[in-house]
C-alpha atoms as a PDB file:
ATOM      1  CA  UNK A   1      -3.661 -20.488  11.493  1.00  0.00           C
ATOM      2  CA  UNK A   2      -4.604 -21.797   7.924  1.00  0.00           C
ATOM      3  CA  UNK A   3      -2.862 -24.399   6.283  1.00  0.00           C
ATOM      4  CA  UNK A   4       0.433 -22.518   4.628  1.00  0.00           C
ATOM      5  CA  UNK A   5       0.329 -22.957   0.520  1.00  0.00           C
ATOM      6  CA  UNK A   6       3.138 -21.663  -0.669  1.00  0.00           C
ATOM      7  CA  UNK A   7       3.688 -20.221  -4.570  1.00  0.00           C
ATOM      8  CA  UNK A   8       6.559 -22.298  -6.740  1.00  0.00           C
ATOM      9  CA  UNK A   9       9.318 -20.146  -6.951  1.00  0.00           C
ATOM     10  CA  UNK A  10       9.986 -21.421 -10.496  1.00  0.00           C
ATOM     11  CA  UNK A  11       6.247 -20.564 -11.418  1.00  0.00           C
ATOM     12  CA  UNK A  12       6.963 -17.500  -9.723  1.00  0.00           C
ATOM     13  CA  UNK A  13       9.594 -16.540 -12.358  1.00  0.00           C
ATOM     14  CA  UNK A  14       7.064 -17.925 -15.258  1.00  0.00           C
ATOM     15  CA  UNK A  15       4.389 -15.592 -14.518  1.00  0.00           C
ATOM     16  CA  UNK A  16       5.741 -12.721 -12.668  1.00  0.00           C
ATOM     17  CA  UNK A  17       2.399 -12.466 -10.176  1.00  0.00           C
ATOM     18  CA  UNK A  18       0.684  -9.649  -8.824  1.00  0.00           C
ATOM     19  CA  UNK A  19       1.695  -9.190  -5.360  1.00  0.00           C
ATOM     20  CA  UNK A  20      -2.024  -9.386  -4.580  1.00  0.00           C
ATOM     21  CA  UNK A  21      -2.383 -12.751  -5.764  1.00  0.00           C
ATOM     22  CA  UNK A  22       0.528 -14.109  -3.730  1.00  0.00           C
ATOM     23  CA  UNK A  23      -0.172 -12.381  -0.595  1.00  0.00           C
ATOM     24  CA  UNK A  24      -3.572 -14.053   0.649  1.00  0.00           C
ATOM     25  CA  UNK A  25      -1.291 -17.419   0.388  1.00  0.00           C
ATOM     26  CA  UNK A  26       1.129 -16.324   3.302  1.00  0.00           C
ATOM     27  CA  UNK A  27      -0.825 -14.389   5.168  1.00  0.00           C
ATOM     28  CA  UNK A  28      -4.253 -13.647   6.841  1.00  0.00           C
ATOM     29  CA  UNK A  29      -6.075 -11.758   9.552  1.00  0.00           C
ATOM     30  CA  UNK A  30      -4.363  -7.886  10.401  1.00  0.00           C
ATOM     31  CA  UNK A  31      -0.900  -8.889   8.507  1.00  0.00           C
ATOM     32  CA  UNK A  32      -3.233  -9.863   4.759  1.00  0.00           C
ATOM     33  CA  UNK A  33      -4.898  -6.398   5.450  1.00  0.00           C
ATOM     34  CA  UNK A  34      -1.714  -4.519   6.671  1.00  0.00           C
ATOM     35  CA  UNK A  35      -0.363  -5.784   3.256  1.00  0.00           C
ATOM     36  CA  UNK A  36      -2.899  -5.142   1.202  1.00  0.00           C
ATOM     37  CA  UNK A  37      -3.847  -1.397   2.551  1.00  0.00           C
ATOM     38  CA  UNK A  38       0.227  -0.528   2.567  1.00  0.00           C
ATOM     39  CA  UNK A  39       0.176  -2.264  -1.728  1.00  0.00           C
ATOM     40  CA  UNK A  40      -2.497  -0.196  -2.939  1.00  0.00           C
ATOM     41  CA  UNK A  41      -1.602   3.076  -1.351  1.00  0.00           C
ATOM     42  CA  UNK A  42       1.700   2.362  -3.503  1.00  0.00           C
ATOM     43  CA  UNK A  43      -0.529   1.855  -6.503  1.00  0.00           C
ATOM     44  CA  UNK A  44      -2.616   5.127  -5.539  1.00  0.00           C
ATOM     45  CA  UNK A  45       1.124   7.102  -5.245  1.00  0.00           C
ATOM     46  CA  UNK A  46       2.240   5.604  -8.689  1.00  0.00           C
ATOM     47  CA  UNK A  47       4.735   3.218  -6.688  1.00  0.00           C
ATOM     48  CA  UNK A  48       3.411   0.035  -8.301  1.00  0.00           C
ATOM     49  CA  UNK A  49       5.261  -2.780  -6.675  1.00  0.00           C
ATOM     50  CA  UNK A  50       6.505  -5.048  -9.582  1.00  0.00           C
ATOM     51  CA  UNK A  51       7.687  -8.982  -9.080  1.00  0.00           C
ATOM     52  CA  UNK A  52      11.670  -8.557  -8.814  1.00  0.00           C
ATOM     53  CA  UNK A  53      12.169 -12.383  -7.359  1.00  0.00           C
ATOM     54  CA  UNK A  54      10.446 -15.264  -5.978  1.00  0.00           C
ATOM     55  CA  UNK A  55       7.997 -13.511  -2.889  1.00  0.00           C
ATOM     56  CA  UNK A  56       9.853 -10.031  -3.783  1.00  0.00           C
ATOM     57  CA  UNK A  57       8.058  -7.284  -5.431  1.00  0.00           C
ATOM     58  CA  UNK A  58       9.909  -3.458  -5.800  1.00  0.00           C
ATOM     59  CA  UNK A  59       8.456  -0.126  -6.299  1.00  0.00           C
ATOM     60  CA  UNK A  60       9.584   2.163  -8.031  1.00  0.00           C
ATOM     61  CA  UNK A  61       9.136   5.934  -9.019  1.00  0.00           C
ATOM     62  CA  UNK A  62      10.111   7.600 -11.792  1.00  0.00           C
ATOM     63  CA  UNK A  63      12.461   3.983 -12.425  1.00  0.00           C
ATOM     64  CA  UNK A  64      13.874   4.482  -8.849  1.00  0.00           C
ATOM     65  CA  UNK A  65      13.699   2.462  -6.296  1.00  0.00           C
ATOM     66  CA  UNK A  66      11.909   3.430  -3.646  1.00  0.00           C
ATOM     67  CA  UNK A  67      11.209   0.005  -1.342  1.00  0.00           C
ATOM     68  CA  UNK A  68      10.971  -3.558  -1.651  1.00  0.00           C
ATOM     69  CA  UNK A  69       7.940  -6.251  -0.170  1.00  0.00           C
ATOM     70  CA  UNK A  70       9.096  -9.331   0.832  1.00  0.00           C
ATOM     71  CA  UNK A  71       7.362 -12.554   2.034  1.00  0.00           C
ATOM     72  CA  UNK A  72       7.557 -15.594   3.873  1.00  0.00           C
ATOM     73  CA  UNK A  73      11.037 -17.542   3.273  1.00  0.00           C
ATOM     74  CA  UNK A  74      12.162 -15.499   0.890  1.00  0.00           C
ATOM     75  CA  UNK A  75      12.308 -12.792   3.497  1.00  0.00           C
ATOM     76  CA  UNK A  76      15.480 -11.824   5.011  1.00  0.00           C
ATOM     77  CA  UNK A  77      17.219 -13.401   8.321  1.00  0.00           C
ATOM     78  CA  UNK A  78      15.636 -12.815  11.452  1.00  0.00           C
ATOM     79  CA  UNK A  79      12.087 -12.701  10.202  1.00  0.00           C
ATOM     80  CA  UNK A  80       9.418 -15.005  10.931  1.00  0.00           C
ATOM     81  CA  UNK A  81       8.080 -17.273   7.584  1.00  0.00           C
ATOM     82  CA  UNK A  82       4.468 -15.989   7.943  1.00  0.00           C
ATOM     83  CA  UNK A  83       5.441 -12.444   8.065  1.00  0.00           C
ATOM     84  CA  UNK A  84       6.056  -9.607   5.346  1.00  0.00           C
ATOM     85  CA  UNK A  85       8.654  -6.988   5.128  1.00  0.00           C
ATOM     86  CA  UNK A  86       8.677  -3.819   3.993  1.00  0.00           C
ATOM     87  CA  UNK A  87      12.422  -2.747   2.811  1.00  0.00           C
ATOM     88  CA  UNK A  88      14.175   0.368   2.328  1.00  0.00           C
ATOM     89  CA  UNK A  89      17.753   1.209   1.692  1.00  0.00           C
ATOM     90  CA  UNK A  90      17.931   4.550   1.976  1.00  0.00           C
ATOM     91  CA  UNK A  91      19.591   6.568   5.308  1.00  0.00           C
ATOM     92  CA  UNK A  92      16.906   9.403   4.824  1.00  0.00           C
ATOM     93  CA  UNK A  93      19.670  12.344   5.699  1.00  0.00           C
ATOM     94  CA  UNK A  94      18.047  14.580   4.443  1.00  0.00           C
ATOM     95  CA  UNK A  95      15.796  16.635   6.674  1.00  0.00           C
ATOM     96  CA  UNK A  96      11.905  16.242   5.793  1.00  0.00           C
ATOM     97  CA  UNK A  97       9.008  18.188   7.393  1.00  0.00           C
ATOM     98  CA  UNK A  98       7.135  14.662   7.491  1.00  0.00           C
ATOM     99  CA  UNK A  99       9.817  12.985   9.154  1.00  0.00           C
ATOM    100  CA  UNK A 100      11.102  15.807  11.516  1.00  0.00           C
ATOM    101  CA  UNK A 101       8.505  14.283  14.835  1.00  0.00           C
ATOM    102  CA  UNK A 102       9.752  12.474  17.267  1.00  0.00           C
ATOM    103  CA  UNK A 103       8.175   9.432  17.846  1.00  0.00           C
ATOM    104  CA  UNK A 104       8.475   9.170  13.690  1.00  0.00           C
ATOM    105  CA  UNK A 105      12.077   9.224  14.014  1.00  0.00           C
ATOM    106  CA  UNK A 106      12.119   6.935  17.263  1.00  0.00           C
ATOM    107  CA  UNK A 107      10.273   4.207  15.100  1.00  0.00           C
ATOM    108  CA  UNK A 108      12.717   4.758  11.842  1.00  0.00           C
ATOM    109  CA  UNK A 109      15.434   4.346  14.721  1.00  0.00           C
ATOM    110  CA  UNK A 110      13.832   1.331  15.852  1.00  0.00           C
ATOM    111  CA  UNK A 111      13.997  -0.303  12.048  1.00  0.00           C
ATOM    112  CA  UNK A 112      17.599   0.152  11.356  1.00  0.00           C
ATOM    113  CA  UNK A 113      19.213  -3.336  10.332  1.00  0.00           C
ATOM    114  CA  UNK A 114      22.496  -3.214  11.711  1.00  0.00           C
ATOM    115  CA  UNK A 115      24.792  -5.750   9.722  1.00  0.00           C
ATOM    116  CA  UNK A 116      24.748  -8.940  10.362  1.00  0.00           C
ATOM    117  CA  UNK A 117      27.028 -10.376   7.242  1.00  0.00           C
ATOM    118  CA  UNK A 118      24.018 -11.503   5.362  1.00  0.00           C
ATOM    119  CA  UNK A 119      24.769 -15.053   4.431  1.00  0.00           C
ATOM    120  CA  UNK A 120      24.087 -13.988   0.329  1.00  0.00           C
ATOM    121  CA  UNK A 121      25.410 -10.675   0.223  1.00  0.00           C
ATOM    122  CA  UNK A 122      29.342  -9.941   1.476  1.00  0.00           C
ATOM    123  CA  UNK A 123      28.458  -6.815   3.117  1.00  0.00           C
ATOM    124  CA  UNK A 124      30.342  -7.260   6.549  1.00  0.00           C
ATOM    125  CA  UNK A 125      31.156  -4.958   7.969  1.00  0.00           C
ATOM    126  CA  UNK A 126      28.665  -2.750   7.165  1.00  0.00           C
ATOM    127  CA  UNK A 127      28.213   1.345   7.159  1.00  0.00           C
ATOM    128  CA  UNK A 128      28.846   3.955   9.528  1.00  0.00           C
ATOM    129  CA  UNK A 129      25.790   6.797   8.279  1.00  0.00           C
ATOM    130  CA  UNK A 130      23.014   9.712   9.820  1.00  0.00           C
ATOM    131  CA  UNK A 131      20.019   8.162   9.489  1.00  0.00           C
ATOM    132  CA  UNK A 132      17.616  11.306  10.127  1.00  0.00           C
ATOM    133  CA  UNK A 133      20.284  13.398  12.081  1.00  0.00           C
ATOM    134  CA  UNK A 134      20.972  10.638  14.419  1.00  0.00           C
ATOM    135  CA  UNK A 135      24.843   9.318  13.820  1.00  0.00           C
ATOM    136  CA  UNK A 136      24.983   5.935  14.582  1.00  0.00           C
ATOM    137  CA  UNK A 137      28.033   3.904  16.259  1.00  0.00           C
ATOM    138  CA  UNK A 138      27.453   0.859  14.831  1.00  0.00           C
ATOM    139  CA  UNK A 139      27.283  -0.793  11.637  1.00  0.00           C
ATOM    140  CA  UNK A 140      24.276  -1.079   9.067  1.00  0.00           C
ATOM    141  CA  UNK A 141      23.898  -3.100   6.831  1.00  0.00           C
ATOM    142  CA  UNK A 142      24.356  -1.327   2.985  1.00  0.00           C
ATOM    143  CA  UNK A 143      22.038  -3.929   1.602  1.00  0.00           C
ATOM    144  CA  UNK A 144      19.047  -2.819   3.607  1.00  0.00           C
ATOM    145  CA  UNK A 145      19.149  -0.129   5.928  1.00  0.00           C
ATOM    146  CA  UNK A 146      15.432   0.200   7.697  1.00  0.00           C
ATOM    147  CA  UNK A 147      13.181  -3.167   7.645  1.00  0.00           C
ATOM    148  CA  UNK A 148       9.792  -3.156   8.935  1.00  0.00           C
ATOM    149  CA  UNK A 149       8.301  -6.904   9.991  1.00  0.00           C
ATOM    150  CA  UNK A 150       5.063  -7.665   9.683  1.00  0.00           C
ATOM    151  CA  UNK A 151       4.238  -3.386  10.480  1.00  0.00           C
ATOM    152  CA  UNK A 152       1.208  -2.634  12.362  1.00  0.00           C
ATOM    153  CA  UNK A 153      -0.808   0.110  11.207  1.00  0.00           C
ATOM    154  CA  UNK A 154       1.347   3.046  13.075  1.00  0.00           C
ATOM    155  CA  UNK A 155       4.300   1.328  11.418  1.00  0.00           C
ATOM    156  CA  UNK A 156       2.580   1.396   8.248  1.00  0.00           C
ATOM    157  CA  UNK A 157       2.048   5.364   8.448  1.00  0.00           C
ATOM    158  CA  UNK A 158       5.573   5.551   9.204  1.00  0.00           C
ATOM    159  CA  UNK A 159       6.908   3.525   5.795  1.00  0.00           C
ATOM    160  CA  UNK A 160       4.457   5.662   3.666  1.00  0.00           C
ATOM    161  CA  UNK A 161       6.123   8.881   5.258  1.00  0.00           C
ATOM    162  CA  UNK A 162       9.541   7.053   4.359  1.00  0.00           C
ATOM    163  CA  UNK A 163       8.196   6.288   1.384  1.00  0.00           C
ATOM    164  CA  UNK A 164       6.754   9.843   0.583  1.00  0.00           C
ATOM    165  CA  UNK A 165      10.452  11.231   1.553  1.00  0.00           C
ATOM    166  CA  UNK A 166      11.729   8.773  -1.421  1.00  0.00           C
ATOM    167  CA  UNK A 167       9.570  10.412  -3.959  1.00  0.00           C
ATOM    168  CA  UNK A 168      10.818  13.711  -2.843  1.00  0.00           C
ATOM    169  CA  UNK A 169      14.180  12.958  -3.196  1.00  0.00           C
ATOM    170  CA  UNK A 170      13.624  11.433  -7.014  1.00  0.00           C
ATOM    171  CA  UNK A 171      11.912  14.344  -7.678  1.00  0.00           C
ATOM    172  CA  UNK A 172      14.815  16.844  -6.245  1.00  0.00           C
ATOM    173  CA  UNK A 173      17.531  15.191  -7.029  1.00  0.00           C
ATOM    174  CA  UNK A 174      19.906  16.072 -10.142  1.00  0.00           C
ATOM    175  CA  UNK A 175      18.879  13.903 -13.754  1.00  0.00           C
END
């Protein structure tokens, strides 16, 4: 493992980097290229993640947001510092022919961030909700609903589908 250099969070808010010049400092091998493959098939889809906070970038379509990148500490809870997230706080009810398989749904399932009373956000207890037809029992959190760590590639493919579904709900939904 290389020696960690981390990015001041204060020169963070200066400059506003590109998540590609951040990314290379907290993280390497499969995880640098997971990230960098999963950033500029954003770019290619006009999802441009933009700096939002220190290690925190959001894209957005059509000014909506469609999923957050995290990194390192400034990742949420349960997350290891050398790792990236990808966010999304969306339930996905609606029914999409890209996320109607299976084992797509079975890894969504596996993603959902049941609530935990973040330590920053007061969202205890959380929301009951259908994520993708399946009604779940327990709580998740309504800060972020599905949270992929440090995805491999299938869970890459999986969070561009979710992604994909995002766009088509911008697009569909009422102005």
């Amino acid at each position: 493992m290389k020696e960690k250099i981390t990015y001041n969070p204060t020169e963070q808010r200066k400059t506003k980097p590109k998540i590609e010049d951040i990314l290379p400092l907290y993280l390497e091998g499969d995880s640098l290229e997971n990230a960098m493959s999963f950033v500029a098939w954003l770019r290619k889809n006009k999802m441009s993640p933009g700096w939002r906070s220190p290690n925190s970038w959001c894209s957005s379509y059509k000014g909506k947001v469609v999923t957050y990148i995290k990194l390192g500490q400034e990742a949420y809870v349960d997350s290891d510092y050398d790792s990236w997230q990808i966010v999304f706080f969306n339930h996905y009810n609606e029914e999409f022919d890209d996320l109607l398989d299976k084992h797509i749904k079975e890894i969504i399932w596996s993603k959902i961030r049941f609530c935990s009373c973040c330590a920053n956000y007061k969202c205890a207890p959380g929301v009951q909700a259908m994520i993708l037809g399946e009604k779940l029992d327990k709580n998740i959190c309504h800060y972020m609903s599905l949270r992929f760590n440090n995805p491999n590639i299938e869970e890459l493919e999986c969070a561009k589908k979710l992604a994909l579904a995002c766009v088509k709900m911008i697009l569909n939904s009422p102005k």
